[in-house]
Protein backbone atom coordinates (compact mmCIF):
# COMPACT_ATOMS: atom_id res chain seq x y z
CA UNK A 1 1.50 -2.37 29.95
CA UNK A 2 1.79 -2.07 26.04
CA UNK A 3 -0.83 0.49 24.72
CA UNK A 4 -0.60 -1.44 21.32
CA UNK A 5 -3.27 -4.81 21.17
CA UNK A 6 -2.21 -8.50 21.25
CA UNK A 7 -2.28 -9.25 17.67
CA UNK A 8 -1.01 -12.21 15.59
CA UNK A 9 2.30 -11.42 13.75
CA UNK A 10 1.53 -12.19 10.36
CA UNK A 11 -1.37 -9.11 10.59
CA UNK A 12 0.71 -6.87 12.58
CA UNK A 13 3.32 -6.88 9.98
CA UNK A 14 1.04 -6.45 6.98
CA UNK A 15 -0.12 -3.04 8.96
CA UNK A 16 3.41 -1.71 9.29
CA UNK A 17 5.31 -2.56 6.38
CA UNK A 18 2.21 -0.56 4.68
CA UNK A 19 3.26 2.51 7.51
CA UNK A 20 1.36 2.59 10.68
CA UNK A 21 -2.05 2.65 9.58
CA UNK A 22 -2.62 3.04 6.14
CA UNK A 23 -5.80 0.81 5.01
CA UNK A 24 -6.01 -2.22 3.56
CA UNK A 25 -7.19 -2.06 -0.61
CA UNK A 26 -7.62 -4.75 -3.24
CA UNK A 27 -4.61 -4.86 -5.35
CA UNK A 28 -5.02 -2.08 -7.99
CA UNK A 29 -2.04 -0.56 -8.98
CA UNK A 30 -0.05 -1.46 -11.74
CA UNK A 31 1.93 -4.31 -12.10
CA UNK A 32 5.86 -3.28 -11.07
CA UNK A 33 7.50 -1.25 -13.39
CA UNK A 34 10.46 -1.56 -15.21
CA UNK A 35 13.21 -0.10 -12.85
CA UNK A 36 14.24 2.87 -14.99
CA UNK A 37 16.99 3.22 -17.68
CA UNK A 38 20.15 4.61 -15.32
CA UNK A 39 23.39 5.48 -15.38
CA UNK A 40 25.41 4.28 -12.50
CA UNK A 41 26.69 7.58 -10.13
CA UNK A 42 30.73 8.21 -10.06
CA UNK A 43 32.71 4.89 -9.89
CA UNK A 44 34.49 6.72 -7.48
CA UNK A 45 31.96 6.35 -5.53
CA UNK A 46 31.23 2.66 -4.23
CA UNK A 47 29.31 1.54 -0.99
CA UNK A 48 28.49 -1.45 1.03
CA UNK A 49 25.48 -0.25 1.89
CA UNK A 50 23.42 1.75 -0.96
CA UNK A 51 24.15 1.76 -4.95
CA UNK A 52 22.76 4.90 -6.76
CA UNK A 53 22.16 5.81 -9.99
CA UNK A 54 21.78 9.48 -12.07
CA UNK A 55 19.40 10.38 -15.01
CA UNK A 56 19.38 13.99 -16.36
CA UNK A 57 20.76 17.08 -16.18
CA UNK A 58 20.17 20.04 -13.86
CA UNK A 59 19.29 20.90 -9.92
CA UNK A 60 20.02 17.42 -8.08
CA UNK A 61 16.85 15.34 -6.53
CA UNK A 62 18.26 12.73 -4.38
CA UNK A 63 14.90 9.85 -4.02
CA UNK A 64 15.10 7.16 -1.25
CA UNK A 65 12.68 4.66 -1.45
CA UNK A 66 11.11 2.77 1.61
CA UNK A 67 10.89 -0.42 3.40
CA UNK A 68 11.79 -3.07 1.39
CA UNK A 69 11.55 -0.88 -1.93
CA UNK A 70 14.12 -0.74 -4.74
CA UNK A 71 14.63 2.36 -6.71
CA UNK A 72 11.45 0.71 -9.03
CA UNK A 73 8.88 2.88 -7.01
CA UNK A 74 10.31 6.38 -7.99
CA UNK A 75 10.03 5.30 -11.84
CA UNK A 76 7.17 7.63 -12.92
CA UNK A 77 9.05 10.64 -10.62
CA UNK A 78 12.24 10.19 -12.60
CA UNK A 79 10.70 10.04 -16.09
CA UNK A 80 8.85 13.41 -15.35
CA UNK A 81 11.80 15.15 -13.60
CA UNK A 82 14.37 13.64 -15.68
CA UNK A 83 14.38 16.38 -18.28
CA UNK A 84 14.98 19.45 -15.09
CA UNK A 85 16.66 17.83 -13.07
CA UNK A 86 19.37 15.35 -12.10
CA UNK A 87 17.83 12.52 -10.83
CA UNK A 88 19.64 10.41 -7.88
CA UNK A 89 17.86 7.11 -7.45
CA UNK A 90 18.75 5.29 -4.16
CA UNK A 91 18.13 1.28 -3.55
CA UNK A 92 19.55 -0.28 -0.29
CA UNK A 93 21.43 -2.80 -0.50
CA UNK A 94 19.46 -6.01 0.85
CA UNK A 95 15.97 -4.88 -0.51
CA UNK A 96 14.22 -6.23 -4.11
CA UNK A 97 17.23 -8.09 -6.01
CA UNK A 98 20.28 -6.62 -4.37
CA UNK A 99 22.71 -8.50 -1.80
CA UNK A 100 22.88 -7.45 1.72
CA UNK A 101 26.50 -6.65 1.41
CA UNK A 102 27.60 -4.63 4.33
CA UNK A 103 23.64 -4.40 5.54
CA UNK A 104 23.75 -7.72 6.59
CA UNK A 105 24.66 -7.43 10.17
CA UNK A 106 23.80 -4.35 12.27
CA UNK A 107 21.51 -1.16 11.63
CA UNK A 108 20.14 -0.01 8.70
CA UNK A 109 19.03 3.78 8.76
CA UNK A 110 21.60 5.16 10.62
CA UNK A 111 24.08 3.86 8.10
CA UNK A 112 22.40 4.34 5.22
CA UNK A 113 21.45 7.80 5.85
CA UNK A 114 25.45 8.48 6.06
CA UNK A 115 26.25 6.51 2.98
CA UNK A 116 23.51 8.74 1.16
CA UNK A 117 25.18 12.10 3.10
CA UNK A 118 28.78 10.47 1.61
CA UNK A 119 27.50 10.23 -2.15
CA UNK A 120 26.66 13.89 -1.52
CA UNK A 121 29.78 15.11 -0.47
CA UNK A 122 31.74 13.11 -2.36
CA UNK A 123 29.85 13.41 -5.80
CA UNK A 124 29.69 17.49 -4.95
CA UNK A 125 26.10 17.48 -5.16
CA UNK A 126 24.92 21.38 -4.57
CA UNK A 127 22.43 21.51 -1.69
CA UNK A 128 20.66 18.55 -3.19
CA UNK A 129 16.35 18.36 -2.59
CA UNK A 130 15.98 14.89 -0.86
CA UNK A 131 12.41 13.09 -1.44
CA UNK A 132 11.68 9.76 0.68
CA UNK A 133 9.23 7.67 1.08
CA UNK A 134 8.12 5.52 4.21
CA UNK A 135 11.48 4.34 5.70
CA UNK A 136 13.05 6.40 3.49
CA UNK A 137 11.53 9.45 4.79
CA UNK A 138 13.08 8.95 7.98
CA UNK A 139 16.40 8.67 6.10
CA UNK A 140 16.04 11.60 4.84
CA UNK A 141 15.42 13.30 7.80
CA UNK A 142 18.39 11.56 9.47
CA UNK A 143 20.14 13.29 6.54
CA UNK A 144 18.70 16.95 6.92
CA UNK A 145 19.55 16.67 10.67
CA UNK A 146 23.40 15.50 10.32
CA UNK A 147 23.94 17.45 6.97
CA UNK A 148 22.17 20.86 7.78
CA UNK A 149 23.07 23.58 5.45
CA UNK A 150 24.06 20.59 3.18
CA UNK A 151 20.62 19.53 2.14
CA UNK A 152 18.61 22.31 0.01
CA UNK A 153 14.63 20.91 0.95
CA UNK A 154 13.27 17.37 2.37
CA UNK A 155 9.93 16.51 1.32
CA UNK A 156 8.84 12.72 3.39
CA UNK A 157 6.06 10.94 1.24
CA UNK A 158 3.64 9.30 4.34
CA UNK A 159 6.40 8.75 6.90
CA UNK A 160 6.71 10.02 10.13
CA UNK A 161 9.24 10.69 12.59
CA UNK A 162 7.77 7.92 14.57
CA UNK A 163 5.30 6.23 12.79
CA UNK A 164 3.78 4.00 16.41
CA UNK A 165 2.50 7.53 16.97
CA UNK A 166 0.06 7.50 13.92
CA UNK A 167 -1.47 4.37 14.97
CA UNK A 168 -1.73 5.18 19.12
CA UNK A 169 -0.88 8.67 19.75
CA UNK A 170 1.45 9.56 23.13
CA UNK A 171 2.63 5.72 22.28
CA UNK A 172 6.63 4.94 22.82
CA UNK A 173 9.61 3.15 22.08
CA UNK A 174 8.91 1.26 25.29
CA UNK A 175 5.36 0.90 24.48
CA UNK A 176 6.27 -1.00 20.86
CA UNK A 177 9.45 -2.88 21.19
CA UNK A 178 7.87 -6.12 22.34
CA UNK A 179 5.90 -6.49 19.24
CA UNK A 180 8.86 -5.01 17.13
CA UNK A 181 11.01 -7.67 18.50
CA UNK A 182 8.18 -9.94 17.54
CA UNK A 183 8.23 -9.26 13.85
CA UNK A 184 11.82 -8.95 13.53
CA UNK A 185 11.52 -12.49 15.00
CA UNK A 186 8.42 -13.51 12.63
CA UNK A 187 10.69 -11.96 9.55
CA UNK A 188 13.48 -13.96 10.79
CA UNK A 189 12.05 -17.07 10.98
CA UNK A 190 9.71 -17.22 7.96
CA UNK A 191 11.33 -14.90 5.36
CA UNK A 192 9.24 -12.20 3.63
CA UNK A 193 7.11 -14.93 2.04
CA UNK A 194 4.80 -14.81 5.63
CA UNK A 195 2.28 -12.73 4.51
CA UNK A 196 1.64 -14.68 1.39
CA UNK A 197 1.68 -17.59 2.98
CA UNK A 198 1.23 -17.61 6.58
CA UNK A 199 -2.38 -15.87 6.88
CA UNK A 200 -4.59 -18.61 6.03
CA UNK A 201 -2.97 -20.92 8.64
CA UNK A 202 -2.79 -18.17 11.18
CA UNK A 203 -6.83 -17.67 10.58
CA UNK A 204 -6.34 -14.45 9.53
CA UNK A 205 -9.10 -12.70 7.04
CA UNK A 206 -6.39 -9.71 5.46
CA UNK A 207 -8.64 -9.26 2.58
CA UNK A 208 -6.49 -7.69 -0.15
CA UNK A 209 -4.00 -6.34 2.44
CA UNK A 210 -1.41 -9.24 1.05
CA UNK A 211 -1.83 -8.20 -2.86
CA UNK A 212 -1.40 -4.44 -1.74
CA UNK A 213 1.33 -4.80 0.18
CA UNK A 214 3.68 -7.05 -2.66
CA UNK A 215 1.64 -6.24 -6.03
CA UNK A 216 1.66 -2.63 -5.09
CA UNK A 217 5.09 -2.08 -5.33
CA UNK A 218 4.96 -1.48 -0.87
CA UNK A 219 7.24 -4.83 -0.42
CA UNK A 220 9.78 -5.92 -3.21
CA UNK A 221 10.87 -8.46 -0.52
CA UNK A 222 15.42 -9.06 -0.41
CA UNK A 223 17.07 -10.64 2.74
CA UNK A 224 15.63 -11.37 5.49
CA UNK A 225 18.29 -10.05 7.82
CA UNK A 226 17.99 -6.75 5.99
CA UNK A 227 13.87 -6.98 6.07
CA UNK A 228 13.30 -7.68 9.68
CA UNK A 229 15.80 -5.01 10.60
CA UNK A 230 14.21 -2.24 8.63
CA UNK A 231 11.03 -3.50 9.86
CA UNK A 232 12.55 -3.43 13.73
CA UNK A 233 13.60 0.07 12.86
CA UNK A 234 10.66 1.49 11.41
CA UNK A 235 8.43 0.71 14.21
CA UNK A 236 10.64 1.75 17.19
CA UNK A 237 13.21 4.88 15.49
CA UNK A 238 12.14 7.66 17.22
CA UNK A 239 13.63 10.90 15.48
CA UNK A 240 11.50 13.70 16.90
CA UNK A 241 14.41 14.68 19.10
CA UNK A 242 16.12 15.28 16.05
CA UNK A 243 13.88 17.72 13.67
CA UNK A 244 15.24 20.92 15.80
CA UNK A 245 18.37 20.10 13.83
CA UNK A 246 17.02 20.26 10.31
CA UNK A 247 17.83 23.56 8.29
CA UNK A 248 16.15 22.57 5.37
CA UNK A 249 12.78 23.46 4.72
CA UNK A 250 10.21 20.32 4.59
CA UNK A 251 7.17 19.07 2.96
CA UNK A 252 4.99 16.43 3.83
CA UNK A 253 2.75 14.36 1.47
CA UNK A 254 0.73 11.97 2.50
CA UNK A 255 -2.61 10.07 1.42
CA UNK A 256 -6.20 10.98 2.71
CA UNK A 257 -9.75 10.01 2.55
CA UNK A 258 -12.66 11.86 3.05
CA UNK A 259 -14.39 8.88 4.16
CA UNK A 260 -14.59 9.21 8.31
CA UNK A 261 -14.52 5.73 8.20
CA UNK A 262 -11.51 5.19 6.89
CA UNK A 263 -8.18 5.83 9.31
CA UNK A 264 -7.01 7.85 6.54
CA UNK A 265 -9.22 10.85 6.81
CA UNK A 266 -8.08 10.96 10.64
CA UNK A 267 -4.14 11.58 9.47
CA UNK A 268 -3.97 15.33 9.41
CA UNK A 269 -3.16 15.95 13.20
CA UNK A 270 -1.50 12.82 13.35
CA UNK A 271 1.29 14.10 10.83
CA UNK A 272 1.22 18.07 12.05
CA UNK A 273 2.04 16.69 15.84
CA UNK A 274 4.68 14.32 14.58
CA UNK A 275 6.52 16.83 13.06
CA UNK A 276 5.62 20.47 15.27
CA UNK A 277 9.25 20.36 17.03
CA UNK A 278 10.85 21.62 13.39
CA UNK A 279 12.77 25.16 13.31
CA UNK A 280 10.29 26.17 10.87
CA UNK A 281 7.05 24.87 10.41
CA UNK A 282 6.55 22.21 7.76
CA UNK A 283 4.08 22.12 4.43
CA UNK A 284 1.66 19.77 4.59
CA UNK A 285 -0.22 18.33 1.47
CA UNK A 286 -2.20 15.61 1.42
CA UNK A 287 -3.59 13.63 -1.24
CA UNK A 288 -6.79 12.42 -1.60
CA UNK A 289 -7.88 8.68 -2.88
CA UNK A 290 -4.00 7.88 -1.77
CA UNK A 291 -2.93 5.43 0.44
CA UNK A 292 0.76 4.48 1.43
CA UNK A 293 2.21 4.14 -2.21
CA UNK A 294 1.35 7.95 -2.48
CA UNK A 295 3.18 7.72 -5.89
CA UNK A 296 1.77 5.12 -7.39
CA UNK A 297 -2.00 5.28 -6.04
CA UNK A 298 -2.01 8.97 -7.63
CA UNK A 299 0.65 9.84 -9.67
CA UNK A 300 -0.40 13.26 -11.17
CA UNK A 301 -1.42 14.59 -8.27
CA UNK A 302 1.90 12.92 -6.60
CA UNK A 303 4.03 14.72 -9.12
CA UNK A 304 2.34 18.18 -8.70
CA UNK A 305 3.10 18.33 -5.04
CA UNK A 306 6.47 17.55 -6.75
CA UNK A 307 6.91 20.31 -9.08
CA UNK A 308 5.02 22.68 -6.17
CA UNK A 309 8.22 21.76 -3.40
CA UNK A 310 10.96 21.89 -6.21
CA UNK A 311 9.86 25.03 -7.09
């Protein structure tokens, strides 16, 4: 039997597309900014599957953004790294404005984690520090793991190798499928328009769960083929086998509370026991008053951890 509750789809899914666990909020963060003045990477370089564009000059930052994210959510991380670095700002293709392209059909980390390994080869990219967030976390440690002496650093912004295991620890694949095959079904069916609109009818009480998840910047929304697959993905990719492989040294940020009732000031072992089986132990900073959208709930302290792991 499933160690995870019977619960309605339209809730479940607001819980995991904000990463297994993180609290509901009323909608506070700013409205979405302006996806960054770019220049587009090497036309040699074209892909199905991920577009990518450069600001700056200097050590290269390669940032993946998460579940249904565009490149929109790193905004305030390029502008302050912009004038150090060169900045390399992913967007999957099928997520915010973008067609699915070759995401349409099939799996969606796997592939985009060796598109993104591609660009680095083929763009020469020196040992390039990768920074993900969410879904994109687990990219980038798909990325450390196949590329090895390749990648310089990972830091993951509140992912985890297996994120069932923050919300029901000792939890596995087995344990979640049913309920990911449910939402990839519910995502399927009703677009990503179902937590705006299918709460009320489903009786639900979310509170501001719905305007945190879409005004904070956590779901840009794109195809539905692409959605319910990342979704699928992030609740039953399991990549702890994996870390042994990574090289690269990692950091991981995530949000906290000191509130004991809140889930978030229970996180601390839940991260260090995701992550133990890594050559080298990881650095773990966490970030207090933040939730999911690490970045964007508290940017200055976001972008210190930043300038701590590039350094």
């Amino acid at each position: 039997m499933s160690r995870f509750p019977a619960v309605p789809i339209a809730l479940f899914l607001s819980l995991t597309a904000v990463a297994a666990g993180a609290t509901a909020r009323a909608a506070t963060a700013p409205a979405a900014p302006t996806a960054p003045a770019a220049s587009v990477a090497p036309a040699a370089f074209q892909s199905s599957r991920i577009v990518v564009e450069t600001r700056g000059q200097g050590p290269d930052v390669v940032l993946i953004p998460g579940l249904a994210s565009t490149s929109a959510v790193w905004s305030r991380t390029a502008d302050a790294l912009q004038d150090r670095y060169r900045v390399h700002l992913v967007t999957v293709r099928g997520f915010g404005p973008l067609a699915a392209a070759g995401n349409a059909e099939g799996r969606l980390g796997g592939p985009a984690a060796a598109e993104i390994l591609r660009y680095i080869d083929e763009t020469g990219l020196n040992r390039p520090a990768l920074i993900g967030h969410s879904m994109g976390g687990q990219v980038a440690l798909r990325i450390a793991a196949e590329g090895a002496e390749r990648v310089g650093r990972v830091m993951v912004v509140d992912a985890s190798p297996f994120f069932p295991s923050l919300i029901s620890p000792g939890s596995t694949v087995g344990d979640v499928e049913p309920l990911a095959r449910l939402a990839y079904q519910g995502l399927m069916l009703l677009g990503d328009q179902v937590l705006r609109t299918q709460a009320a009818s489903m009786g639900l009480e979310l509170g501001g769960a719905a305007d945190s998840l879409f005004n904070g910047l956590g779901w840009q929304g794109g195809d539905r083929r692409v959605l319910a697959q990342g979704l699928y993905e992030v609740m039953t990719v399991d990549l702890r086998s994996r870390l042994p492989l990574i090289q690269a040294p990692v950091t991981v940020v995530y949000g906290w509370s000191p509130d004991a009732d809140s889930p978030r000031s229970h996180v601390d072992g839940l991260f260090r026991d995701g992550y133990r089986s890594l050559p080298r132990p990881a650095t773990f900073e966490r970030i207090e008053g933040a939730e999911h959208m690490v970045m964007i709930d508290r940017p200055r302290q976001f972008q210190q951890a930043v300038d701590r792991f590039l350094r």
